[in-house]
C-alpha atoms as a PDB file:
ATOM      1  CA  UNK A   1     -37.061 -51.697  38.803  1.00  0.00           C
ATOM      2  CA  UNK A   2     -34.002 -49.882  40.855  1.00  0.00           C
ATOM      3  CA  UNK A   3     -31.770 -50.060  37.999  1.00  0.00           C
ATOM      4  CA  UNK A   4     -34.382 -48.250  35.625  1.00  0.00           C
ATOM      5  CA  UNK A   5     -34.260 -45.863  39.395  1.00  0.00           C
ATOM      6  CA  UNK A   6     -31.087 -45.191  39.839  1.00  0.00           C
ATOM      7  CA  UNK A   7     -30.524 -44.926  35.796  1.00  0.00           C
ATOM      8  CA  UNK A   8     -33.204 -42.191  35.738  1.00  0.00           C
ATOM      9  CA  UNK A   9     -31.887 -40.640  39.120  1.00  0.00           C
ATOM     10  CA  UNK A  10     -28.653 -39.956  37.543  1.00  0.00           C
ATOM     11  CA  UNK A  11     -29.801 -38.732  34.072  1.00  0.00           C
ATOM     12  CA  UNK A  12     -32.081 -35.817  35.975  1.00  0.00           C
ATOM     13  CA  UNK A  13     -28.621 -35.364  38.265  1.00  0.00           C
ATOM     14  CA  UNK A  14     -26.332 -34.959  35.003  1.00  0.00           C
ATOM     15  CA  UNK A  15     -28.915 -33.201  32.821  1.00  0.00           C
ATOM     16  CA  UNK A  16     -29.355 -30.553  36.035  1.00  0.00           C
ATOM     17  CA  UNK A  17     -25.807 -29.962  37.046  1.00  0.00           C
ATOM     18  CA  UNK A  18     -25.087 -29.602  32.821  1.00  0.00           C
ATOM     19  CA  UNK A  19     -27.116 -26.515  32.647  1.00  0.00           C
ATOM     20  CA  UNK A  20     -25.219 -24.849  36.048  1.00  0.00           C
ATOM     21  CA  UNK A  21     -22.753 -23.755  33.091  1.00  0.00           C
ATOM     22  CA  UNK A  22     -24.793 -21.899  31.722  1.00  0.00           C
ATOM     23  CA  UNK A  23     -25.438 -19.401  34.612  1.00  0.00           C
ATOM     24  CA  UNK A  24     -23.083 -16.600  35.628  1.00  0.00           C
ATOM     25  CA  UNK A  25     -23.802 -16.688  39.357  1.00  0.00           C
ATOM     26  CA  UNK A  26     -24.353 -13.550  41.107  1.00  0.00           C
ATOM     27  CA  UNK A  27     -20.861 -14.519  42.881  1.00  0.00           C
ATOM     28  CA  UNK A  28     -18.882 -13.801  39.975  1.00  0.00           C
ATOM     29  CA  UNK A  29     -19.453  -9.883  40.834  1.00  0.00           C
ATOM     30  CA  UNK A  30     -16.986  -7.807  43.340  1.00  0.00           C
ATOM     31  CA  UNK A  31     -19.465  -6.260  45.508  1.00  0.00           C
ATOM     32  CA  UNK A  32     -16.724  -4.620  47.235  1.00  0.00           C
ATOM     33  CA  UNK A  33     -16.234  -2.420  43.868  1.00  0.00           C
ATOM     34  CA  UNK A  34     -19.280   0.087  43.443  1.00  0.00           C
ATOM     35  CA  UNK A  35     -19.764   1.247  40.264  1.00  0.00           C
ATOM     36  CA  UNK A  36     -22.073   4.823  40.646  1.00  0.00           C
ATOM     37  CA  UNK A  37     -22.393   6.454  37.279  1.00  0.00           C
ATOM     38  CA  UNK A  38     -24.630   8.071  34.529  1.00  0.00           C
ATOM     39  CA  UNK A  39     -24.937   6.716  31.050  1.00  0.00           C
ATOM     40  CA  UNK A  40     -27.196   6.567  27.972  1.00  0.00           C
ATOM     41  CA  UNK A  41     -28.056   2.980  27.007  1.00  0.00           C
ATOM     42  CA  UNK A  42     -26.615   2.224  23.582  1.00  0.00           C
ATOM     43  CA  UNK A  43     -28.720  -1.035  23.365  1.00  0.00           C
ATOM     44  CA  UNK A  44     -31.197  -3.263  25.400  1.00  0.00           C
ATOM     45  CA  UNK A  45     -32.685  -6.613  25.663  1.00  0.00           C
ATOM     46  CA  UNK A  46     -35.659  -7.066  27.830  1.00  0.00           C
ATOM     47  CA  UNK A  47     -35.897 -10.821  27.839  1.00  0.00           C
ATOM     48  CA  UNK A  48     -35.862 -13.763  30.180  1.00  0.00           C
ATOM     49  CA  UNK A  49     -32.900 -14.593  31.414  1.00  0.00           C
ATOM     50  CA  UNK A  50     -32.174 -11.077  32.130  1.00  0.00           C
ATOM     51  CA  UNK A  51     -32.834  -7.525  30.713  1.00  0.00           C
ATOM     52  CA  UNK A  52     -29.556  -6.596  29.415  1.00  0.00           C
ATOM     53  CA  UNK A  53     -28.270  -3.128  28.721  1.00  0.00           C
ATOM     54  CA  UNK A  54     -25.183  -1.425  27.028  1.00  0.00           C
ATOM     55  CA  UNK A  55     -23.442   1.563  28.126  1.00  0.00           C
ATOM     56  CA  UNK A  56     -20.587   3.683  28.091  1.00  0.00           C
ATOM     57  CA  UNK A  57     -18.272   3.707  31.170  1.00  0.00           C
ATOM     58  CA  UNK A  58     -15.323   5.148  31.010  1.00  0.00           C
ATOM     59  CA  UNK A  59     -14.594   5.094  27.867  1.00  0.00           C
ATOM     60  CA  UNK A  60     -15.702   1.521  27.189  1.00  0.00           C
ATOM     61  CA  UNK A  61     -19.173  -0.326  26.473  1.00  0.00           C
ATOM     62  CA  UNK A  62     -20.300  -2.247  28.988  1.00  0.00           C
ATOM     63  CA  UNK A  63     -22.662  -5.208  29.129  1.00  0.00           C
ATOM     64  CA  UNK A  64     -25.041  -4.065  31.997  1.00  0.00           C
ATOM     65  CA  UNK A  65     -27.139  -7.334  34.113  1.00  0.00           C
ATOM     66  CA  UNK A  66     -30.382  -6.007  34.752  1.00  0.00           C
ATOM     67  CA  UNK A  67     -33.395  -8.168  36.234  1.00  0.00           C
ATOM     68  CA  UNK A  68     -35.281 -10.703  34.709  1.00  0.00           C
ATOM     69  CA  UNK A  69     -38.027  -9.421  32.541  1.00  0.00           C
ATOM     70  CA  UNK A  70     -40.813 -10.401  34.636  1.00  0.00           C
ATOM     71  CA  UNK A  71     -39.206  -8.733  38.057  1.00  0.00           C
ATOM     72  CA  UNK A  72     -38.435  -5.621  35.647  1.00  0.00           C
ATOM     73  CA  UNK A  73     -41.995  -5.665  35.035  1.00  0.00           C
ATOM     74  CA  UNK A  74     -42.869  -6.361  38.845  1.00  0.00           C
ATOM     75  CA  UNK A  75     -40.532  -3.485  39.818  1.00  0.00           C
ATOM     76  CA  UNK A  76     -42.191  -1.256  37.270  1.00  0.00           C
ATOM     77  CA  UNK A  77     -39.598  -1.261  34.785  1.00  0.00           C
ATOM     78  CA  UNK A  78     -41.202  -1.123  31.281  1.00  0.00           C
ATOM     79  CA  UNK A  79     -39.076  -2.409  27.882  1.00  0.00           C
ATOM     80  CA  UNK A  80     -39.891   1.155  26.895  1.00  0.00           C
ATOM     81  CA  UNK A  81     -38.266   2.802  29.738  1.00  0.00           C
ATOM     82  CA  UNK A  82     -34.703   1.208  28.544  1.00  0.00           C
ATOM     83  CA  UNK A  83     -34.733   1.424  24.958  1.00  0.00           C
ATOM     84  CA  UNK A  84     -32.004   3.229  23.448  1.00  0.00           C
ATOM     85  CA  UNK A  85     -31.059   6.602  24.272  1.00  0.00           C
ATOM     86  CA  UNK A  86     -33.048   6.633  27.717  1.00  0.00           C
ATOM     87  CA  UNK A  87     -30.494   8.884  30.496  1.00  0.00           C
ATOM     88  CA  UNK A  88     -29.955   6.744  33.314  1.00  0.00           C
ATOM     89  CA  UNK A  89     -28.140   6.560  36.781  1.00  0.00           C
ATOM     90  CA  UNK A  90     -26.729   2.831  37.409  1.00  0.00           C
ATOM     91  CA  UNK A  91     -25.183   1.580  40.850  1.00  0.00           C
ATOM     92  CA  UNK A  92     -23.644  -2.052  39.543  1.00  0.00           C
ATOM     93  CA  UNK A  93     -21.123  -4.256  40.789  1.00  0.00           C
ATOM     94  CA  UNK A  94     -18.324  -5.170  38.111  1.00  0.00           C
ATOM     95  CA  UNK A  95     -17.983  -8.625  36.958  1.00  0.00           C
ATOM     96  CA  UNK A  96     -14.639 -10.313  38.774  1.00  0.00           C
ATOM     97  CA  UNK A  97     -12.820 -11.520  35.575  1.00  0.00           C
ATOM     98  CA  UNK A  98     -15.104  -9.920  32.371  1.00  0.00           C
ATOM     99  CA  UNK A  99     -13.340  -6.084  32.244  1.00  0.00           C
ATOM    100  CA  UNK A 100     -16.486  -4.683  30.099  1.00  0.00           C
ATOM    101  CA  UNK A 101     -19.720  -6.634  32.651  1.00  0.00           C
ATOM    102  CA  UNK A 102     -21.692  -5.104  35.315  1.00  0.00           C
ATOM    103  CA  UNK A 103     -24.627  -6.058  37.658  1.00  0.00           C
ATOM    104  CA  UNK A 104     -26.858  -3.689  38.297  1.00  0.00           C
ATOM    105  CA  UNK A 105     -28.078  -3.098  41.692  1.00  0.00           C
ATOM    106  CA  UNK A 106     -30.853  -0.532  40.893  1.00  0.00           C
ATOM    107  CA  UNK A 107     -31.244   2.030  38.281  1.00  0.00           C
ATOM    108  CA  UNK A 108     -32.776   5.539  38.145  1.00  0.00           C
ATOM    109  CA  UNK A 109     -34.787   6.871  35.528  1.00  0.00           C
ATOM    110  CA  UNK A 110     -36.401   9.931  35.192  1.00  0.00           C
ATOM    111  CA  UNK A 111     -35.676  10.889  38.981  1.00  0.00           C
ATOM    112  CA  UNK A 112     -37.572   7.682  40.045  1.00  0.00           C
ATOM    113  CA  UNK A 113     -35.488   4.589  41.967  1.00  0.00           C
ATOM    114  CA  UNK A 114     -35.961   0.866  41.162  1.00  0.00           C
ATOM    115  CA  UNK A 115     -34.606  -1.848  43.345  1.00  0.00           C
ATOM    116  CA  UNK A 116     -33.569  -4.656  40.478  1.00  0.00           C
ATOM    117  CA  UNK A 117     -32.656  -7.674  43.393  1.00  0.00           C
END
């Protein structure tokens, strides 16, 4: 009975420090770097992990973090109110190592403010 335990103890550990891969970490961001900036999204995902947008910034398209879909919801974000071609004010941090990722910290649409952390 503590082998089968320990054997199942491990498998959860392994099968839940597998997946840590997987997520980018909100550390990976310089939050001493404060992007401030108005764009048009190019494309959007409004899905669980995390809403995703794309944007120009200078020059380049950038891969935009937003919420998860359910706090986008909570924070009265709609999937409509990000859909392509929707004007919108971003304050993000930029990702440490990826030269085209950002985190957003809130948005502004339509003259309105939403908190996304």
């Amino acid at each position: 009975m503590t082998y089968l335990k320990r054997v199942t103890l491990a498998m959860v550990f392994l099968l839940s420090v597998s997946f840590t891969a997987f997520h980018h970490g909100w550390a990976n961001y310089d939050q001493t770097k404060v992007l401030d900036f108005q764009s048009a999204i190019e494309h959007s995902i409004y899905e669980n992990p995390h809403a995703l947008a794309e944007v120009k910034y200078n020059g380049a398209r950038w891969t935009v973090y937003l919420a998860p879909a359910s706090r986008m919801k909570t924070r009265g974000v709609s999937a409509d109110m990000i859909k392509k071609g929707t004007s919108l004010r971003i304050v993000a941090y930029p990702h440490k190592t990826k030269k085209t990722e950002m985190r957003a910290e809130r948005i502004f649409i339509g003259g309105e403010k939403y908190e996304l952390r």
